[in-house]
C-alpha atoms as a PDB file:
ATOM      1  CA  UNK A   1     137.399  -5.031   7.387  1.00  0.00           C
ATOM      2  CA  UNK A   2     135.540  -4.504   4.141  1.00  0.00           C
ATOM      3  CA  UNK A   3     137.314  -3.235   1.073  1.00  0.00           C
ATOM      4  CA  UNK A   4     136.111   0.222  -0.414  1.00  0.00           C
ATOM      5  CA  UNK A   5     135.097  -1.120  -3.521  1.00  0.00           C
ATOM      6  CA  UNK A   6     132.271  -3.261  -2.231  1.00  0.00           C
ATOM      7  CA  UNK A   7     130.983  -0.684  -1.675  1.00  0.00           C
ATOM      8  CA  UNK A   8     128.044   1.339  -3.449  1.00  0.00           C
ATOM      9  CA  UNK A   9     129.453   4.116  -5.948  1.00  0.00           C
ATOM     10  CA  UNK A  10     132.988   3.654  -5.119  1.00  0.00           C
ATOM     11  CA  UNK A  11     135.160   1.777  -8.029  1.00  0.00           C
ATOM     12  CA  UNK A  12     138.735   1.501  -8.288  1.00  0.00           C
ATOM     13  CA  UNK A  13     140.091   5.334  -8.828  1.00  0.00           C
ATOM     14  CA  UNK A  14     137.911   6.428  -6.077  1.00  0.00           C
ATOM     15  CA  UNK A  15     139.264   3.753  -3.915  1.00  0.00           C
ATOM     16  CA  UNK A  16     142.715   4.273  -4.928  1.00  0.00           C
ATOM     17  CA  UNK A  17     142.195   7.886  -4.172  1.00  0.00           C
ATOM     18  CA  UNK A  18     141.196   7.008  -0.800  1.00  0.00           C
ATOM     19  CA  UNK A  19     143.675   5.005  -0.164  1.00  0.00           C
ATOM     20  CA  UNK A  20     146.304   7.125  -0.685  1.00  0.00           C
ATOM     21  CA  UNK A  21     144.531   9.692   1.795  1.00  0.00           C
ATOM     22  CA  UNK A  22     144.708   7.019   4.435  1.00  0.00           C
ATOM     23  CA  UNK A  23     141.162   5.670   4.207  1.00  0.00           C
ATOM     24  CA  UNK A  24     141.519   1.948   3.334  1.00  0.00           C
ATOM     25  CA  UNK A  25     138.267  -0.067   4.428  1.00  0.00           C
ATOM     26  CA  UNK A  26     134.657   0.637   4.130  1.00  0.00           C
ATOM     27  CA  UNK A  27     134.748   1.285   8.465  1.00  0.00           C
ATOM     28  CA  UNK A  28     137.478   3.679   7.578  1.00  0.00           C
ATOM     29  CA  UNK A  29     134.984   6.036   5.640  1.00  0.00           C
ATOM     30  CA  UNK A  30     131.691   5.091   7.623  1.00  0.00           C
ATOM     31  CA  UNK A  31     134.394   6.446  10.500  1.00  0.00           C
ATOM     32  CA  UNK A  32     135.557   9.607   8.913  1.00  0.00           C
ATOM     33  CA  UNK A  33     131.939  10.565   7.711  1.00  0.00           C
ATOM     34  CA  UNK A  34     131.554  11.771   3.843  1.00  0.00           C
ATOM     35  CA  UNK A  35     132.627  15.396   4.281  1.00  0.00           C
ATOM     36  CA  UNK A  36     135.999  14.849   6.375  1.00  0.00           C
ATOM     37  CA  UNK A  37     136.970  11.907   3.558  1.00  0.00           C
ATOM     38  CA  UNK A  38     135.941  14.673   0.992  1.00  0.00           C
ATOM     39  CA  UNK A  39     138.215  17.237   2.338  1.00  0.00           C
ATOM     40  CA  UNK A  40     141.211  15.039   2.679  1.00  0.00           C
ATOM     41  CA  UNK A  41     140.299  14.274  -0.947  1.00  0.00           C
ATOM     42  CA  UNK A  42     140.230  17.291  -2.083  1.00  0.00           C
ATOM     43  CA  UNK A  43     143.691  18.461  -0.337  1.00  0.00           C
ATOM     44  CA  UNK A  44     145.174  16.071  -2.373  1.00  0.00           C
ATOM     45  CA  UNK A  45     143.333  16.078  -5.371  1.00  0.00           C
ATOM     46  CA  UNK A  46     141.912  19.307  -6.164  1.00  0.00           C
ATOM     47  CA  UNK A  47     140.211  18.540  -9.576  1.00  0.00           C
ATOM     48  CA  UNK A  48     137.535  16.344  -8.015  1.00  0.00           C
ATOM     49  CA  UNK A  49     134.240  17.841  -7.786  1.00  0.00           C
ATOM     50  CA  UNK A  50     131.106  17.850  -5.548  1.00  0.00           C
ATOM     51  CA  UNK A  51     129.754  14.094  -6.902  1.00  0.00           C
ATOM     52  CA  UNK A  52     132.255  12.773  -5.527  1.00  0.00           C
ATOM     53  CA  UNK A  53     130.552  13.954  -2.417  1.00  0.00           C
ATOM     54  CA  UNK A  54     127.763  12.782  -2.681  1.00  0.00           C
ATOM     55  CA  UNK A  55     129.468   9.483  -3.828  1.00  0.00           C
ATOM     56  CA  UNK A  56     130.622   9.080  -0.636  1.00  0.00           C
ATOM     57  CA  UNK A  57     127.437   9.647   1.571  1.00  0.00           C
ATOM     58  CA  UNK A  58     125.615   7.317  -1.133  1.00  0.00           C
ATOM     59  CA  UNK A  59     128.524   4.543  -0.265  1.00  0.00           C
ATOM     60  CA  UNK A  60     127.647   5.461   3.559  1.00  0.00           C
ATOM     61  CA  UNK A  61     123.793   5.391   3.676  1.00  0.00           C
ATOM     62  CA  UNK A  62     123.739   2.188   0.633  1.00  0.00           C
ATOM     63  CA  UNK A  63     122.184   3.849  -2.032  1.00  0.00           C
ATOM     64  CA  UNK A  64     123.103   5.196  -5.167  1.00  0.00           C
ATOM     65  CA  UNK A  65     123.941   9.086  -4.611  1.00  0.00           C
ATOM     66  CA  UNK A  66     121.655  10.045  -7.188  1.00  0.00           C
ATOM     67  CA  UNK A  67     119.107   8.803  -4.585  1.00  0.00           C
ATOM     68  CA  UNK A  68     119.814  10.689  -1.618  1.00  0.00           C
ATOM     69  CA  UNK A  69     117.774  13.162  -0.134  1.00  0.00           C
ATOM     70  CA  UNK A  70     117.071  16.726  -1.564  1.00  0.00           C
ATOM     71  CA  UNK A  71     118.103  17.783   1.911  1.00  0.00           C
ATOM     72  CA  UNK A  72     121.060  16.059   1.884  1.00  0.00           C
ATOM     73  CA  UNK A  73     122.340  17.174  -1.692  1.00  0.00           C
ATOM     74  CA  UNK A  74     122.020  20.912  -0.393  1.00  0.00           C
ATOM     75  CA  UNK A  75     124.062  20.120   2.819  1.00  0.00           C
ATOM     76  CA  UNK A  76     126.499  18.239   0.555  1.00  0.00           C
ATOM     77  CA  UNK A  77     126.899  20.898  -2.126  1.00  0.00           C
ATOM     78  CA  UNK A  78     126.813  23.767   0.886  1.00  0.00           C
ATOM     79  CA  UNK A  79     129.824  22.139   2.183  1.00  0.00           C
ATOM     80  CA  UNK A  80     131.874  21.457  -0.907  1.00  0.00           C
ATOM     81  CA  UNK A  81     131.140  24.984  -2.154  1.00  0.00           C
ATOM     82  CA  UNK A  82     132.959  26.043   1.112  1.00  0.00           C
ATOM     83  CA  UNK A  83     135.693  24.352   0.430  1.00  0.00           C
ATOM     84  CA  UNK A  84     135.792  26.366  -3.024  1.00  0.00           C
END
């Protein structure tokens, strides 16, 4: 199993944070998907904010989340404003 902060966009808060949600290895979050890891983020820590979002589906698809898709963003930002 691959540690979280290998990673793309994930250093050591984010992984801590994940941790303590119960996602501890990179197949953990590929797994769980972006959005479901988001919302057991955000259950526990309500202060974090849609970029961590789209930190997670950058650490999923391998790029930096400032380089996903236009498409993407809007599903992204869609679903965290939901959670709002």
């Amino acid at each position: 199993m691959a540690d979280l902060i290998t990673m793309r966009n994930i250093g050591k808060e984010l992984e801590r944070k994940l941790n303590l949600t119960g996602i501890e290895s990179a197949e953990d979050l590929i797994s769980i998907g972006s959005k479901e890891a988001y919302f057991k983020l955000k259950l526990r820590f309500p202060e974090i904010c849609s970029v961590h979002l789209y930190a997670l589906q950058g650490a999923i698809e391998n790029i930096d989340f400032n380089m996903l898709s236009e498409e993407t963003k809007k599903d992204l930002k869609a679903f965290s404003d939901e959670l709002k």
